[in-house]
PDB file of N, CA and C in Angstrom:
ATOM      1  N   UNK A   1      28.940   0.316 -12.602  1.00  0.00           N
ATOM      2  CA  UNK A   1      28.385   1.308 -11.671  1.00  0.00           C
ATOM      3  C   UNK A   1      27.081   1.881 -12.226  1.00  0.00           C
ATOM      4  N   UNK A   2      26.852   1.835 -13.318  1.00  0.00           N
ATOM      5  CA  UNK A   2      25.561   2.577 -14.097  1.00  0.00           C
ATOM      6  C   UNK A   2      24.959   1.880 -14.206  1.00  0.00           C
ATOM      7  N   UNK A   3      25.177   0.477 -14.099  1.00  0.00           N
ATOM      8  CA  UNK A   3      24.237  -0.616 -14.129  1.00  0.00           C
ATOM      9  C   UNK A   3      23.173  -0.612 -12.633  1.00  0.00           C
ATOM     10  N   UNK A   4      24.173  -0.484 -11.971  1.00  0.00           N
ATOM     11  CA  UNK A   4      23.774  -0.281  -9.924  1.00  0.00           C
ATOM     12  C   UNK A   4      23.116   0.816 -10.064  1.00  0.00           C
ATOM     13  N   UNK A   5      23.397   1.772 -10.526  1.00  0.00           N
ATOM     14  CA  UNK A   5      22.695   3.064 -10.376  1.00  0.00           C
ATOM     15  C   UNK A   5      21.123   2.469 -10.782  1.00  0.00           C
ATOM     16  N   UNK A   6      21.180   2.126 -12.080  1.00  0.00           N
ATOM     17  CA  UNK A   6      19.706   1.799 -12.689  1.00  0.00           C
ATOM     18  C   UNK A   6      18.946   1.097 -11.598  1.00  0.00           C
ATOM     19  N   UNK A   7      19.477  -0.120 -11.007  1.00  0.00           N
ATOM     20  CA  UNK A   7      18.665  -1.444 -10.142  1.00  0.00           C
ATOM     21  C   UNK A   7      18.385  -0.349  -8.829  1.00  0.00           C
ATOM     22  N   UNK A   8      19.047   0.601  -8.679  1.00  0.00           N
ATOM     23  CA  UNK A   8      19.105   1.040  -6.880  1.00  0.00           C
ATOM     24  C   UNK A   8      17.381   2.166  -7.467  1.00  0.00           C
ATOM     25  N   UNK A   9      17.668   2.608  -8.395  1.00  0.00           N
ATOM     26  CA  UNK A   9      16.517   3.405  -8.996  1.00  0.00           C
ATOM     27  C   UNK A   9      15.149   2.884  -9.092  1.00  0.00           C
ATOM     28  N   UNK A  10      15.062   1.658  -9.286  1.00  0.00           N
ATOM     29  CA  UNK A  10      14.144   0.345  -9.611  1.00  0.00           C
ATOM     30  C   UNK A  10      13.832   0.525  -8.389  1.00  0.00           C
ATOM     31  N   UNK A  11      14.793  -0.315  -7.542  1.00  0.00           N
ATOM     32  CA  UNK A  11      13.896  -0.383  -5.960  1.00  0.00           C
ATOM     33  C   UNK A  11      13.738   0.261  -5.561  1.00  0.00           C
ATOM     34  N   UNK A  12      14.040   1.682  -5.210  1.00  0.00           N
ATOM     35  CA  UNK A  12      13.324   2.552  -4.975  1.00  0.00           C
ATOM     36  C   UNK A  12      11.890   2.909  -5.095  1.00  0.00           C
ATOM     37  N   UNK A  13      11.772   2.907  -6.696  1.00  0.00           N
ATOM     38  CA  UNK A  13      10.445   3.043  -6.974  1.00  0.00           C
ATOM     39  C   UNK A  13       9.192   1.922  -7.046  1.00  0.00           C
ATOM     40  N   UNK A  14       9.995   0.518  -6.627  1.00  0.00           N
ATOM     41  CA  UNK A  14       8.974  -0.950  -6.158  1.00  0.00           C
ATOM     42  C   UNK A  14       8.394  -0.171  -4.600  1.00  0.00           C
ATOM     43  N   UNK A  15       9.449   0.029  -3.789  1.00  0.00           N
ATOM     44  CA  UNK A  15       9.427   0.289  -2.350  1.00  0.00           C
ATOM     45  C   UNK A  15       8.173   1.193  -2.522  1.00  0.00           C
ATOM     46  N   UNK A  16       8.109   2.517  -2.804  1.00  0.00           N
ATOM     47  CA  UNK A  16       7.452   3.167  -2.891  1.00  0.00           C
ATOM     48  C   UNK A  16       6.002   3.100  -3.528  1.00  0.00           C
ATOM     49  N   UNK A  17       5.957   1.777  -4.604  1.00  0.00           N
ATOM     50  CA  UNK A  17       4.840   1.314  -4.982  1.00  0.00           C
ATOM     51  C   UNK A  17       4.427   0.357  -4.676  1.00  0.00           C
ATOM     52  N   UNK A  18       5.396  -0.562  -3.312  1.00  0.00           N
ATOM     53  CA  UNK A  18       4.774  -1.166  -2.441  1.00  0.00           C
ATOM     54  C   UNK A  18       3.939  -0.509  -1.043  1.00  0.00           C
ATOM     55  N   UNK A  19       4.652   0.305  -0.803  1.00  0.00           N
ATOM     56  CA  UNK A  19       4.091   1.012   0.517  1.00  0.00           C
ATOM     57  C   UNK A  19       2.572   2.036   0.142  1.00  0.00           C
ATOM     58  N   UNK A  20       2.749   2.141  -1.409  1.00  0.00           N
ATOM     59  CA  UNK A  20       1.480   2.508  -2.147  1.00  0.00           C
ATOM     60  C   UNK A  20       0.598   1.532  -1.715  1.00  0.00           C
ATOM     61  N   UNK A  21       0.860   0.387  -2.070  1.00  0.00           N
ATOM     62  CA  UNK A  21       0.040  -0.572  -2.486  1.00  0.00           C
ATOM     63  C   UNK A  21      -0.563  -1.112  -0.787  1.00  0.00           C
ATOM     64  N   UNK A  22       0.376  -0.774   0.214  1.00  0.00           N
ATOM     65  CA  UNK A  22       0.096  -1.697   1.424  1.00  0.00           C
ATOM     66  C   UNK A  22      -0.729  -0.348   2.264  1.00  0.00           C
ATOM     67  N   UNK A  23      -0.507   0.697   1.868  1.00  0.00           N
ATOM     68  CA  UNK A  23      -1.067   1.746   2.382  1.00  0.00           C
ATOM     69  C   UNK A  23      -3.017   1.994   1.796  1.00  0.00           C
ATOM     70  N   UNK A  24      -2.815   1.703   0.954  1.00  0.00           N
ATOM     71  CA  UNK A  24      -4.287   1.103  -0.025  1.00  0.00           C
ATOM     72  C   UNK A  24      -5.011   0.334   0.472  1.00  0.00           C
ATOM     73  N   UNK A  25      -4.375  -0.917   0.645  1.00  0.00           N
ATOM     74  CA  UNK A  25      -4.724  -2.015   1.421  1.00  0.00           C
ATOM     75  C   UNK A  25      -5.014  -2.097   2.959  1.00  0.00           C
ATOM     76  N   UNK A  26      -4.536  -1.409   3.651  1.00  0.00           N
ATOM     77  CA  UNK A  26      -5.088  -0.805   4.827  1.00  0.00           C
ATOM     78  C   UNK A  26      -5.958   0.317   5.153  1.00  0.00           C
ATOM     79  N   UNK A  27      -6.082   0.965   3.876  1.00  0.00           N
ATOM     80  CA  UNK A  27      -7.146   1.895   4.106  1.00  0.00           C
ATOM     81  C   UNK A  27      -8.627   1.319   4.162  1.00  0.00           C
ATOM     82  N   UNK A  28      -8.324   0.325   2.926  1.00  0.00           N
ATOM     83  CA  UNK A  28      -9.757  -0.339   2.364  1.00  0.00           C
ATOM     84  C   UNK A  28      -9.948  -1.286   3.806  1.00  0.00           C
ATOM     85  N   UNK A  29      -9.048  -1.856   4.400  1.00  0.00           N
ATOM     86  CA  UNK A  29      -9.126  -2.941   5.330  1.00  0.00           C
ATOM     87  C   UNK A  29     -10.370  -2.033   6.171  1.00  0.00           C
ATOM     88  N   UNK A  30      -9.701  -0.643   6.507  1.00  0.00           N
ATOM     89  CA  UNK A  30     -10.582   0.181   7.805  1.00  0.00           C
ATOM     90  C   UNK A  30     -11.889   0.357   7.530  1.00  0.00           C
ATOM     91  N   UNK A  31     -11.550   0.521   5.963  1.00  0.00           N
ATOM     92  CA  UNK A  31     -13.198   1.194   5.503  1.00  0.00           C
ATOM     93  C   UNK A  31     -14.371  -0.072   5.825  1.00  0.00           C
ATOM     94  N   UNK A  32     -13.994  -1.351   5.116  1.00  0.00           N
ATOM     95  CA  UNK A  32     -14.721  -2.157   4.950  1.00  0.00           C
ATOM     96  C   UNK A  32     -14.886  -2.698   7.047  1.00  0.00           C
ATOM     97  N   UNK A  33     -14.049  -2.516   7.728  1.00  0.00           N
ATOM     98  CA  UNK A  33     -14.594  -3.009   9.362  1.00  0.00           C
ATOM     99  C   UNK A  33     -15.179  -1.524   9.589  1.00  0.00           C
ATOM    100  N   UNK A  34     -15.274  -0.848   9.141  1.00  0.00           N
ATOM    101  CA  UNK A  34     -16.282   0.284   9.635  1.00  0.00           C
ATOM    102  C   UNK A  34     -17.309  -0.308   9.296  1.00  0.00           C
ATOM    103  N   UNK A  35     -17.791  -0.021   7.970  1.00  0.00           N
ATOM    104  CA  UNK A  35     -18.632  -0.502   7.393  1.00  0.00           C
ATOM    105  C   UNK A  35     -19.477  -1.615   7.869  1.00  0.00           C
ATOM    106  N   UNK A  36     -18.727  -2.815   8.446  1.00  0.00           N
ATOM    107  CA  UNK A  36     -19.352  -4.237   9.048  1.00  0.00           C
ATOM    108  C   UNK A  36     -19.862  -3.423  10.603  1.00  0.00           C
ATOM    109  N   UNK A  37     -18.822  -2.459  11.297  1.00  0.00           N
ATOM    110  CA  UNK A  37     -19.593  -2.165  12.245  1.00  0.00           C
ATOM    111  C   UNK A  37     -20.872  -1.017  12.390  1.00  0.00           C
ATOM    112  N   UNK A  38     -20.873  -0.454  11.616  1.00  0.00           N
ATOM    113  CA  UNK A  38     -21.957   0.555  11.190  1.00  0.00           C
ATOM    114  C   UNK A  38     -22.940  -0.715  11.072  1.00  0.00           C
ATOM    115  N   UNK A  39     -23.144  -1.571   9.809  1.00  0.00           N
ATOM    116  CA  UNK A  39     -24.138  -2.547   9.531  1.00  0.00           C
ATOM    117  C   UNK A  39     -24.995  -3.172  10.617  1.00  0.00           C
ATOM    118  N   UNK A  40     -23.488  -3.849  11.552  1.00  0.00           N
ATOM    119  CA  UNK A  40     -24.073  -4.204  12.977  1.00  0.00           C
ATOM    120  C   UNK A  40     -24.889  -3.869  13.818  1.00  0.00           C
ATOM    121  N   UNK A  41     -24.337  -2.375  14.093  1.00  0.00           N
ATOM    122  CA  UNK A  41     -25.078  -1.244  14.832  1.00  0.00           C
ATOM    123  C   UNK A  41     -26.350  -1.382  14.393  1.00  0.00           C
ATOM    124  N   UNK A  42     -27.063  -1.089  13.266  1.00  0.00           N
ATOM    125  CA  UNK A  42     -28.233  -1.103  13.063  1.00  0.00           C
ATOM    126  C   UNK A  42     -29.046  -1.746  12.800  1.00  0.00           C
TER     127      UNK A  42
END
């Protein structure tokens, strides 16, 4: 059971440093098509 405890603790904190990571990754996605459309624009 303390073993489960540890692994359930683990994924938790992958999950959370995946949704870090995919939340990152979509920010930069927006920034950089702004960016291409700003460029465009002018």
């Amino acid at each position: 059971m303390e073993m489960w405890g540890k692994d359930f603790g683990l994924v938790l904190v992958l999950s959370k440093v995946h949704n870090d990571v995919l939340a990152l990754g979509f920010t930069l996605t927006s920034q950089l098509m702004v960016n291409n459309s700003v460029s465009r624009t002018n």
